[in-house]
PDB file of N, CA and C in Angstrom:
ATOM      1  N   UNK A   1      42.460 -53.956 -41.404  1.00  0.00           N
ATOM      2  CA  UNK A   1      43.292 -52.988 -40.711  1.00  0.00           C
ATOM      3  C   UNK A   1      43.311 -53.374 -39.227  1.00  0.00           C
ATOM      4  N   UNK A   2      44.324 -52.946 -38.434  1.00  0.00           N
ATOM      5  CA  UNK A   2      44.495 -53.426 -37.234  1.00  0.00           C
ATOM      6  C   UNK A   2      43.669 -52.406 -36.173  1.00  0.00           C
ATOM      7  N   UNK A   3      43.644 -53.006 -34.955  1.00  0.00           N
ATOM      8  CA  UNK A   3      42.401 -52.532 -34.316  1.00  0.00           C
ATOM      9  C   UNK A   3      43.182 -50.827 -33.776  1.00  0.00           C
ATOM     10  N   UNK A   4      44.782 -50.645 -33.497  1.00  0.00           N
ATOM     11  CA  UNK A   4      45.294 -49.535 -33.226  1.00  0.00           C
ATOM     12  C   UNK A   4      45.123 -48.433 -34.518  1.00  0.00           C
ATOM     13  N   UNK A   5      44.944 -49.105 -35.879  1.00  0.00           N
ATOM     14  CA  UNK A   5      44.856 -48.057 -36.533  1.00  0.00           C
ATOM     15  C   UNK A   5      43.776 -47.697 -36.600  1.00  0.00           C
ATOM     16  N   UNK A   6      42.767 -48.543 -36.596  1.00  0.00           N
ATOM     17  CA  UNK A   6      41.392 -48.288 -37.189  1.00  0.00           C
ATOM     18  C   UNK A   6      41.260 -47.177 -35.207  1.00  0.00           C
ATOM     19  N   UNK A   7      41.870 -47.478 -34.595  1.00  0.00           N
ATOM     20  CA  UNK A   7      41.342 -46.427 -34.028  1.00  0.00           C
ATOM     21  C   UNK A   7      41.297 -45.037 -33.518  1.00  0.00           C
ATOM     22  N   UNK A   8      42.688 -44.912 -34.280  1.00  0.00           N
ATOM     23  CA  UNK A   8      43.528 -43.800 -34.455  1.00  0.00           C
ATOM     24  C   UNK A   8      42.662 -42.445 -35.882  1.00  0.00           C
ATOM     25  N   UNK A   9      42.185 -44.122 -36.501  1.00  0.00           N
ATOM     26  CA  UNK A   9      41.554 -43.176 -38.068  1.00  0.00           C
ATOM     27  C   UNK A   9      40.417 -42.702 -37.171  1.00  0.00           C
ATOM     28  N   UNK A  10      39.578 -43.516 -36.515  1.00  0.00           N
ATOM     29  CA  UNK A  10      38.170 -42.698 -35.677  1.00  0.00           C
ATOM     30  C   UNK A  10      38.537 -41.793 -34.980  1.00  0.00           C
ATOM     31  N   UNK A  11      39.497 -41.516 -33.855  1.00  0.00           N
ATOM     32  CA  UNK A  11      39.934 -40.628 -33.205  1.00  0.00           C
ATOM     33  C   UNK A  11      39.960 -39.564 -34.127  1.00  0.00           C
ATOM     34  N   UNK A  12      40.757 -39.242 -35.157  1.00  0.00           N
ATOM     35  CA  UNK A  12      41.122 -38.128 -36.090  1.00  0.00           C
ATOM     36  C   UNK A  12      39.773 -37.839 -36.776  1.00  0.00           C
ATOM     37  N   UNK A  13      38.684 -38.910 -37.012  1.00  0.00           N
ATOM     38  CA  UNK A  13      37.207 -38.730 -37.645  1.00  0.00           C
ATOM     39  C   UNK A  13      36.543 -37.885 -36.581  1.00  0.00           C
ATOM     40  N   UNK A  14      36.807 -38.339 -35.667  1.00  0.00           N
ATOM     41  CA  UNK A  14      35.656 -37.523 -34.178  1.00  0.00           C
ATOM     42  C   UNK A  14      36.150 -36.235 -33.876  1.00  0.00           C
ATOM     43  N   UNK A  15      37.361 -35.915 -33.833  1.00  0.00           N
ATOM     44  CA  UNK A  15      37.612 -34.737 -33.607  1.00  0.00           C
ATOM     45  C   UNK A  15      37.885 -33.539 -34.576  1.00  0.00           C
ATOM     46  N   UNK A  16      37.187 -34.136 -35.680  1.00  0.00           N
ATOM     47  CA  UNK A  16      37.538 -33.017 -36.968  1.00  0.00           C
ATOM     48  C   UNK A  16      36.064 -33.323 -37.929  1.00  0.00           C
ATOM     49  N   UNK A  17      35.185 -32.751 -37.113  1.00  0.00           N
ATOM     50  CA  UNK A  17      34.032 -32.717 -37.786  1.00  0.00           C
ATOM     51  C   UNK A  17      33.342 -31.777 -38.377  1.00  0.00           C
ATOM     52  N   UNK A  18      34.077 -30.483 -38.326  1.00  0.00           N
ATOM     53  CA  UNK A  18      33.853 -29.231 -38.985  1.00  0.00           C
ATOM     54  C   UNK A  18      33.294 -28.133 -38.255  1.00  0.00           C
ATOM     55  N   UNK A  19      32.590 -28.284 -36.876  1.00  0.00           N
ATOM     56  CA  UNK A  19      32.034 -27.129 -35.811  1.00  0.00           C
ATOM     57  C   UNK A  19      33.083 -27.357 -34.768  1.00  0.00           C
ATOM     58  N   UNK A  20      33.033 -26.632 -33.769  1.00  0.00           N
ATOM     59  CA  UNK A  20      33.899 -26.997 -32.505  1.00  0.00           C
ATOM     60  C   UNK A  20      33.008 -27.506 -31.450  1.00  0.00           C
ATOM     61  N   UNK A  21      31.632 -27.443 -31.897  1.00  0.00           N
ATOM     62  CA  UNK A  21      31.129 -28.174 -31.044  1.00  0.00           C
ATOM     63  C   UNK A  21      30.716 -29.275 -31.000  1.00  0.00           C
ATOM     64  N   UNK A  22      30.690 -30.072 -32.382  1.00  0.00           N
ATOM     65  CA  UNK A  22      30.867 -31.109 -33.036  1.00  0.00           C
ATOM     66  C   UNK A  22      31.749 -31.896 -32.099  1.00  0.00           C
ATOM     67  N   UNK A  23      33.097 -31.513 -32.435  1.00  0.00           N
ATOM     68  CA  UNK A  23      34.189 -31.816 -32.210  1.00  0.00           C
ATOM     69  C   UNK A  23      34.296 -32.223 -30.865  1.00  0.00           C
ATOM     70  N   UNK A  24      33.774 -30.838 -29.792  1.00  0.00           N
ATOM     71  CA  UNK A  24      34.068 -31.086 -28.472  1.00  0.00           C
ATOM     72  C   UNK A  24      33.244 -32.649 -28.293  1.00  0.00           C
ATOM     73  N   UNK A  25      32.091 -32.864 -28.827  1.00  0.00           N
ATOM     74  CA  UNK A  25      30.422 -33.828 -28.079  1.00  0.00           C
ATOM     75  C   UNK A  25      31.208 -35.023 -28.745  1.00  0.00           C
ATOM     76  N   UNK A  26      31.491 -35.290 -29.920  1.00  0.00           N
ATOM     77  CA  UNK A  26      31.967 -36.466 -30.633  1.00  0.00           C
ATOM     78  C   UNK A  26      33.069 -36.392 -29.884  1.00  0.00           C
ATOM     79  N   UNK A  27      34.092 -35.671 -30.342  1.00  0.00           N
ATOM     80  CA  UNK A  27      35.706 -36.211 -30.223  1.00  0.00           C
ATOM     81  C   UNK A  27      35.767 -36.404 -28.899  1.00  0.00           C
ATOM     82  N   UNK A  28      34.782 -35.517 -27.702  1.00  0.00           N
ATOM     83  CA  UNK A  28      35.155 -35.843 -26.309  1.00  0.00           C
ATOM     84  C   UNK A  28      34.507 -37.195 -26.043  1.00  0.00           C
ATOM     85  N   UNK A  29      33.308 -37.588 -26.627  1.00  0.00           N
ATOM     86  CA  UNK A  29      32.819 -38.809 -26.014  1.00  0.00           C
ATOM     87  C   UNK A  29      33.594 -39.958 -26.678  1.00  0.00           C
ATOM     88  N   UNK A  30      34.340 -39.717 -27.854  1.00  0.00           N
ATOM     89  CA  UNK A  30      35.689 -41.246 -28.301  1.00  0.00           C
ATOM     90  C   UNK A  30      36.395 -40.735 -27.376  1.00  0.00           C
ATOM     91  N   UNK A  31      37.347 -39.673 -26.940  1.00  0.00           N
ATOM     92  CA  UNK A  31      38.475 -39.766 -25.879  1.00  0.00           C
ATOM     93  C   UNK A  31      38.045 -40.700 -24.859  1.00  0.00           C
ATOM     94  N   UNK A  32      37.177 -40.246 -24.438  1.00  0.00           N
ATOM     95  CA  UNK A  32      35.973 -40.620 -23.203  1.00  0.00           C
ATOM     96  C   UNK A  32      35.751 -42.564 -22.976  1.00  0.00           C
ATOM     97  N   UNK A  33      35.333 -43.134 -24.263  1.00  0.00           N
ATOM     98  CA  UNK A  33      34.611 -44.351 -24.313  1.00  0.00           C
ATOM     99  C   UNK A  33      35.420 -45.617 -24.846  1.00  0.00           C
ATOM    100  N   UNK A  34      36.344 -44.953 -26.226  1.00  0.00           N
ATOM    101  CA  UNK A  34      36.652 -45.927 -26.310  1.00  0.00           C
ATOM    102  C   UNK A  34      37.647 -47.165 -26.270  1.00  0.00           C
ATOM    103  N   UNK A  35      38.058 -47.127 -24.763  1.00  0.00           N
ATOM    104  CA  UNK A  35      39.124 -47.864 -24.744  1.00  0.00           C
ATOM    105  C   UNK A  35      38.451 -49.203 -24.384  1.00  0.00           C
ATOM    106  N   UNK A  36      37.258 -49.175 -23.895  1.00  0.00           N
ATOM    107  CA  UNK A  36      36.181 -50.114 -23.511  1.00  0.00           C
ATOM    108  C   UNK A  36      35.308 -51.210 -24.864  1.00  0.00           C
ATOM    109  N   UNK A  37      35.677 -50.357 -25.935  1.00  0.00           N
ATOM    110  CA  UNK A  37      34.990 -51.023 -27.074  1.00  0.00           C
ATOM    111  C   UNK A  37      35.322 -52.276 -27.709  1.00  0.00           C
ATOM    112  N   UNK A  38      34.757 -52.982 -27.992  1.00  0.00           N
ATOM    113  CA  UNK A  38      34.980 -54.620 -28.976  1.00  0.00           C
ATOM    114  C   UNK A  38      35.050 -54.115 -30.316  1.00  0.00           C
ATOM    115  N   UNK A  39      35.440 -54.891 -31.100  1.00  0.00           N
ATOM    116  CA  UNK A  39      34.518 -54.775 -31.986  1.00  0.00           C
ATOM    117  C   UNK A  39      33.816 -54.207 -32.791  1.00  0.00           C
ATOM    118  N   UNK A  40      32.276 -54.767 -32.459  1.00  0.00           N
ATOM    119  CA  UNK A  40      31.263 -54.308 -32.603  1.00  0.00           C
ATOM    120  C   UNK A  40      30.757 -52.664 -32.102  1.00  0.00           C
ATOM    121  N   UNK A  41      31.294 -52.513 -31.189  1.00  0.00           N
ATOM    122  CA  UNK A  41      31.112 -50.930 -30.951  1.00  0.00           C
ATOM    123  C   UNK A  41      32.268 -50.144 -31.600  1.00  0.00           C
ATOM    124  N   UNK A  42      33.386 -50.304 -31.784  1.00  0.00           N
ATOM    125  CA  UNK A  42      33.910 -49.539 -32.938  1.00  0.00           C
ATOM    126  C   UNK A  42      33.204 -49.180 -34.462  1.00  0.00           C
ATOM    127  N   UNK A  43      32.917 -50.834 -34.894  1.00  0.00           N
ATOM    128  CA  UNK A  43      31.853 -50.721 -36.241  1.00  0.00           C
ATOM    129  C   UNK A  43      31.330 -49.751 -36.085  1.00  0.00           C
ATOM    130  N   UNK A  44      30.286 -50.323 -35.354  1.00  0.00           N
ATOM    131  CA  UNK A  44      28.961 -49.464 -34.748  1.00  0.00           C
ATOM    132  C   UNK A  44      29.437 -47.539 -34.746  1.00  0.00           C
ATOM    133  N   UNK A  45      30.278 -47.799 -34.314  1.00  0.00           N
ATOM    134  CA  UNK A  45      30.782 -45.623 -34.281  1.00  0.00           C
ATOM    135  C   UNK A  45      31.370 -45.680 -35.520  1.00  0.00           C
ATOM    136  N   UNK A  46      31.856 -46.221 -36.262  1.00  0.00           N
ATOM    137  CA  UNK A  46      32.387 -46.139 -37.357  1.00  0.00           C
ATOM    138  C   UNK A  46      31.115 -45.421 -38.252  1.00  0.00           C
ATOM    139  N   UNK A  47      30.043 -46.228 -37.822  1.00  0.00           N
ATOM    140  CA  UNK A  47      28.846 -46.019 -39.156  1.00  0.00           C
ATOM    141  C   UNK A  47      27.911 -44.803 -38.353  1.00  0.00           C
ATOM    142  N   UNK A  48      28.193 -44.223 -37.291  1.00  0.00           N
ATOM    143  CA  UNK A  48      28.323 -43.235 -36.913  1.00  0.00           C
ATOM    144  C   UNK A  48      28.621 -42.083 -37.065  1.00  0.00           C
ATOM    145  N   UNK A  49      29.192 -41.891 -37.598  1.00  0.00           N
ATOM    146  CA  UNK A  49      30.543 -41.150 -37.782  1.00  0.00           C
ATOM    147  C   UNK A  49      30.035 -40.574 -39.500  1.00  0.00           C
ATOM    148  N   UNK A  50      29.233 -41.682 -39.944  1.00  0.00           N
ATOM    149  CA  UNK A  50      28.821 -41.180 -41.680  1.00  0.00           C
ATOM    150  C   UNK A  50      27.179 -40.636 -41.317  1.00  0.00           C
ATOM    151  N   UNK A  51      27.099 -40.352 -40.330  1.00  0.00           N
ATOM    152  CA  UNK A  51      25.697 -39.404 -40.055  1.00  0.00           C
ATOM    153  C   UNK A  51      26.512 -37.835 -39.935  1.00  0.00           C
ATOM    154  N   UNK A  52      25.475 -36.789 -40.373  1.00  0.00           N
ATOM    155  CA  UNK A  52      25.354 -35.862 -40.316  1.00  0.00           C
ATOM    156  C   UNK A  52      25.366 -35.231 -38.978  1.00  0.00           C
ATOM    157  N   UNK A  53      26.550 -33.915 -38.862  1.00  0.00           N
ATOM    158  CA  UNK A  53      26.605 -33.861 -37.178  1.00  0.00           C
ATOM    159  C   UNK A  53      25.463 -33.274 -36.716  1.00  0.00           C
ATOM    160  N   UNK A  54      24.693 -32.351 -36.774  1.00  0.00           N
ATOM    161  CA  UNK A  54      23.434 -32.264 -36.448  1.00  0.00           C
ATOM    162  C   UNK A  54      22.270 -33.181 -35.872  1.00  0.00           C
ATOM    163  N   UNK A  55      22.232 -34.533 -36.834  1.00  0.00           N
ATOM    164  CA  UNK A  55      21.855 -35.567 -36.497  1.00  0.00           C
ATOM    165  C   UNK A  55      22.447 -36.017 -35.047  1.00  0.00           C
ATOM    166  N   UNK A  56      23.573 -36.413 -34.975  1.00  0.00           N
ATOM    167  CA  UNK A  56      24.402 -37.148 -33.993  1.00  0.00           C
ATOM    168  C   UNK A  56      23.963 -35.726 -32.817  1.00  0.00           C
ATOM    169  N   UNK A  57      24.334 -34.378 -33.099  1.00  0.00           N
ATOM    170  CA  UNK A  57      24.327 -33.979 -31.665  1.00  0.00           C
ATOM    171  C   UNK A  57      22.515 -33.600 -31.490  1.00  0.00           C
ATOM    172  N   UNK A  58      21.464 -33.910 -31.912  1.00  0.00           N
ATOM    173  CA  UNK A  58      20.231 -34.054 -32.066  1.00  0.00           C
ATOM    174  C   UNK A  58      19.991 -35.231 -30.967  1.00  0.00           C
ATOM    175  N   UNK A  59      20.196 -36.255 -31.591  1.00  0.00           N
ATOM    176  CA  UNK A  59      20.480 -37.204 -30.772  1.00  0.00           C
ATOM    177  C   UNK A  59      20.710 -37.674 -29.412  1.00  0.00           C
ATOM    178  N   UNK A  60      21.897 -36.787 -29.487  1.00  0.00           N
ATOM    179  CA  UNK A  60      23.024 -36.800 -28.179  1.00  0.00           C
ATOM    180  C   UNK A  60      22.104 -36.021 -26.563  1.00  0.00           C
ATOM    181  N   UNK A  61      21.619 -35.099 -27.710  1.00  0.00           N
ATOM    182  CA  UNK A  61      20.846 -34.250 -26.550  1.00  0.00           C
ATOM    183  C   UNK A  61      19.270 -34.286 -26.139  1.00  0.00           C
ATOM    184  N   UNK A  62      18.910 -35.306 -27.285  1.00  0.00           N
ATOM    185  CA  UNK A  62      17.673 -35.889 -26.959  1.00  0.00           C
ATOM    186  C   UNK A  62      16.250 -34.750 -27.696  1.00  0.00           C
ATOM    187  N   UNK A  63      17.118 -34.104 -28.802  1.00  0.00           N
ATOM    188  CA  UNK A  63      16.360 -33.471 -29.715  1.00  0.00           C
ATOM    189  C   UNK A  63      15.098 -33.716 -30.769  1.00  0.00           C
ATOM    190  N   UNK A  64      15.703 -35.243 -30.732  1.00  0.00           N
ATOM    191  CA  UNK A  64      15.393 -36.218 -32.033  1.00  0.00           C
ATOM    192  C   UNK A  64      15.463 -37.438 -31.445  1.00  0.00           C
ATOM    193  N   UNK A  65      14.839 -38.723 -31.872  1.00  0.00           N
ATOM    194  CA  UNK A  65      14.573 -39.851 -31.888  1.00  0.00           C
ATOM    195  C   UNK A  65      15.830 -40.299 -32.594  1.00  0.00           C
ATOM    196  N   UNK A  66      16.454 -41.151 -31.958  1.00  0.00           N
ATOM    197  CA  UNK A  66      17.368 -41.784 -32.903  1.00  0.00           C
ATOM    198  C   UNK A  66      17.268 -43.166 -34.054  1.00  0.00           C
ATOM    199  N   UNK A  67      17.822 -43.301 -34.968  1.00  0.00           N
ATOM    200  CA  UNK A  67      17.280 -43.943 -35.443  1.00  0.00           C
ATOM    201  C   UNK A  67      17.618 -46.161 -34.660  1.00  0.00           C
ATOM    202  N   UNK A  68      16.890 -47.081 -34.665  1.00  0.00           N
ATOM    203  CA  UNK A  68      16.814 -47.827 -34.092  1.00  0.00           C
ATOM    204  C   UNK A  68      18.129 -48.692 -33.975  1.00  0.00           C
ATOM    205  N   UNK A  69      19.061 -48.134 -35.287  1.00  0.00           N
ATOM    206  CA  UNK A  69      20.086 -48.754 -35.202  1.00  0.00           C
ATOM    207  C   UNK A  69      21.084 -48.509 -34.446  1.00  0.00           C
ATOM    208  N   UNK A  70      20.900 -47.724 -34.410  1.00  0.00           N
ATOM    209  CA  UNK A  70      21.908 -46.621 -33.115  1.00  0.00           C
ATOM    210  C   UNK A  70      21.636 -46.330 -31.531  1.00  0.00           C
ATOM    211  N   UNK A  71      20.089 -47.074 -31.481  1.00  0.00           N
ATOM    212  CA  UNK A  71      19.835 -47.445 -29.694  1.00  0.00           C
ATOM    213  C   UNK A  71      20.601 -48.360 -29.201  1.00  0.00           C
ATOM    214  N   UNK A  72      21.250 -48.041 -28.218  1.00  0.00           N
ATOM    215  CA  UNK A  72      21.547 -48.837 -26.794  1.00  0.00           C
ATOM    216  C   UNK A  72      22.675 -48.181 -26.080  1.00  0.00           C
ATOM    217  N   UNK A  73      24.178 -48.760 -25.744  1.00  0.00           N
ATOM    218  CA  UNK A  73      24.934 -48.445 -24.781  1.00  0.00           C
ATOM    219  C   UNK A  73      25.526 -47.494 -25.671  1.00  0.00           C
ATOM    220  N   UNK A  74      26.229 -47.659 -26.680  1.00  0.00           N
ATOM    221  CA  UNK A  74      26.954 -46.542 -27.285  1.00  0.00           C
ATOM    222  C   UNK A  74      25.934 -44.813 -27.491  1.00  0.00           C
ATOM    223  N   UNK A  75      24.901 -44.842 -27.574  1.00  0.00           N
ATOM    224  CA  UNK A  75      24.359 -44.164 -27.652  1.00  0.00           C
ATOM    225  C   UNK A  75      23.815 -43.456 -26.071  1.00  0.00           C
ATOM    226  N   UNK A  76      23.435 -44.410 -25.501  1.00  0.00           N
ATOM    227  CA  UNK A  76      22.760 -43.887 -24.086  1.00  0.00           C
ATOM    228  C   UNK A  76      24.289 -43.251 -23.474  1.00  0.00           C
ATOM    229  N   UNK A  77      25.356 -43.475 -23.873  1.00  0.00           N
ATOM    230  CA  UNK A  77      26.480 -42.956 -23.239  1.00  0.00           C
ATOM    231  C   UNK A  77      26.945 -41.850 -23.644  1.00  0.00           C
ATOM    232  N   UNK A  78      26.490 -41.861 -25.255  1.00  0.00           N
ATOM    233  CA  UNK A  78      26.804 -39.985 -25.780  1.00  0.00           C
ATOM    234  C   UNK A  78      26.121 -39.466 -24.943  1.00  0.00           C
ATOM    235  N   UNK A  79      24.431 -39.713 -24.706  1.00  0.00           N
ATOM    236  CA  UNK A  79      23.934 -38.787 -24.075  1.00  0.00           C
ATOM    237  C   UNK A  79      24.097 -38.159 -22.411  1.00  0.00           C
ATOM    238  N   UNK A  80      24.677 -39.398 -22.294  1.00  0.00           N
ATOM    239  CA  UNK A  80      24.957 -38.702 -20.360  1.00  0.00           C
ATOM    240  C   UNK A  80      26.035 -37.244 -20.704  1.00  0.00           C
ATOM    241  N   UNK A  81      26.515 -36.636 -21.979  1.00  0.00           N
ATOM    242  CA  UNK A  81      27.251 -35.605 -21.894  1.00  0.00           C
ATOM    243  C   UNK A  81      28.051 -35.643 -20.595  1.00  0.00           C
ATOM    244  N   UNK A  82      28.652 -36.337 -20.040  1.00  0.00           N
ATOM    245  CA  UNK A  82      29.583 -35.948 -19.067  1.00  0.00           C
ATOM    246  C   UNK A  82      30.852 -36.497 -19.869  1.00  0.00           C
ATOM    247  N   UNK A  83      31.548 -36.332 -20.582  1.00  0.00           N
ATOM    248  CA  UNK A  83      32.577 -36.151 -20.639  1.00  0.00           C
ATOM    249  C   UNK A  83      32.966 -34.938 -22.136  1.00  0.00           C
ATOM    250  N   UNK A  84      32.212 -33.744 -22.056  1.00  0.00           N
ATOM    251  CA  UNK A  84      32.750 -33.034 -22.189  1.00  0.00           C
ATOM    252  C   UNK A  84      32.752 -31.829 -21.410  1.00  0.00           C
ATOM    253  N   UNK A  85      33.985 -31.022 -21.579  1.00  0.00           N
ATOM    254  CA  UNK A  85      34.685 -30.268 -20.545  1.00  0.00           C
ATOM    255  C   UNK A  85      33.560 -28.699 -20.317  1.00  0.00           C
ATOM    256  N   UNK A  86      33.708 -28.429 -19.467  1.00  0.00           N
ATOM    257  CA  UNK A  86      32.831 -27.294 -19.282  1.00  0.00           C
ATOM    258  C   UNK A  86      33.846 -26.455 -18.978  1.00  0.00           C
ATOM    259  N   UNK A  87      34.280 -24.724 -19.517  1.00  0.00           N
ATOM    260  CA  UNK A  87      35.174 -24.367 -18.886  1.00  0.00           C
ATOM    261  C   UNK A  87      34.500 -23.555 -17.719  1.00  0.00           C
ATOM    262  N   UNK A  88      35.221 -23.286 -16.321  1.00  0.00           N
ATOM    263  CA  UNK A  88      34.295 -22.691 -15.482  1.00  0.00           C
ATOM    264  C   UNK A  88      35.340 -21.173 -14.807  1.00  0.00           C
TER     265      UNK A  88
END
């Protein structure tokens, strides 16, 4: 599949994860990240994406240990939470 669709299918995966807050932490950090991605960091969120959201926002917020496959930039970047919206 081509790299516009496959990223159109993640876009629609991240933002329809079944909570709204799911939605906001995932779907805002793909709006957010991935225009920057190869590759390998698409994969990489792809197999993401088949974790449990609990897990992922566990994770995100530094609840839980992540598991080793999922350490480094894609991950250290969910967690800076700055790109989702705060309303004020």
């Amino acid at each position: 599949m081509d790299r516009e669709t496959r990223l159109k299918r993640l876009r629609y995966r991240a933002w329809h994860r079944g909570t709204k807050e799911a939605d906001l932490l995932i779907g805002g950090f793909f709006d957010a990240a991935h225009m920057g991605w190869g590759d390998a960091e698409i994969a990489l969120f792809e197999q993401l994406l088949e974790e449990q959201d609990v897990d992922i926002m566990a994770w995100a917020i530094g609840t839980a240990p992540p598991p080793a496959r999922y350490r480094g930039p894609i991950l250290e970047a969910l967690k800076a939470l700055n790109y989702v919206p705060v309303a004020e």
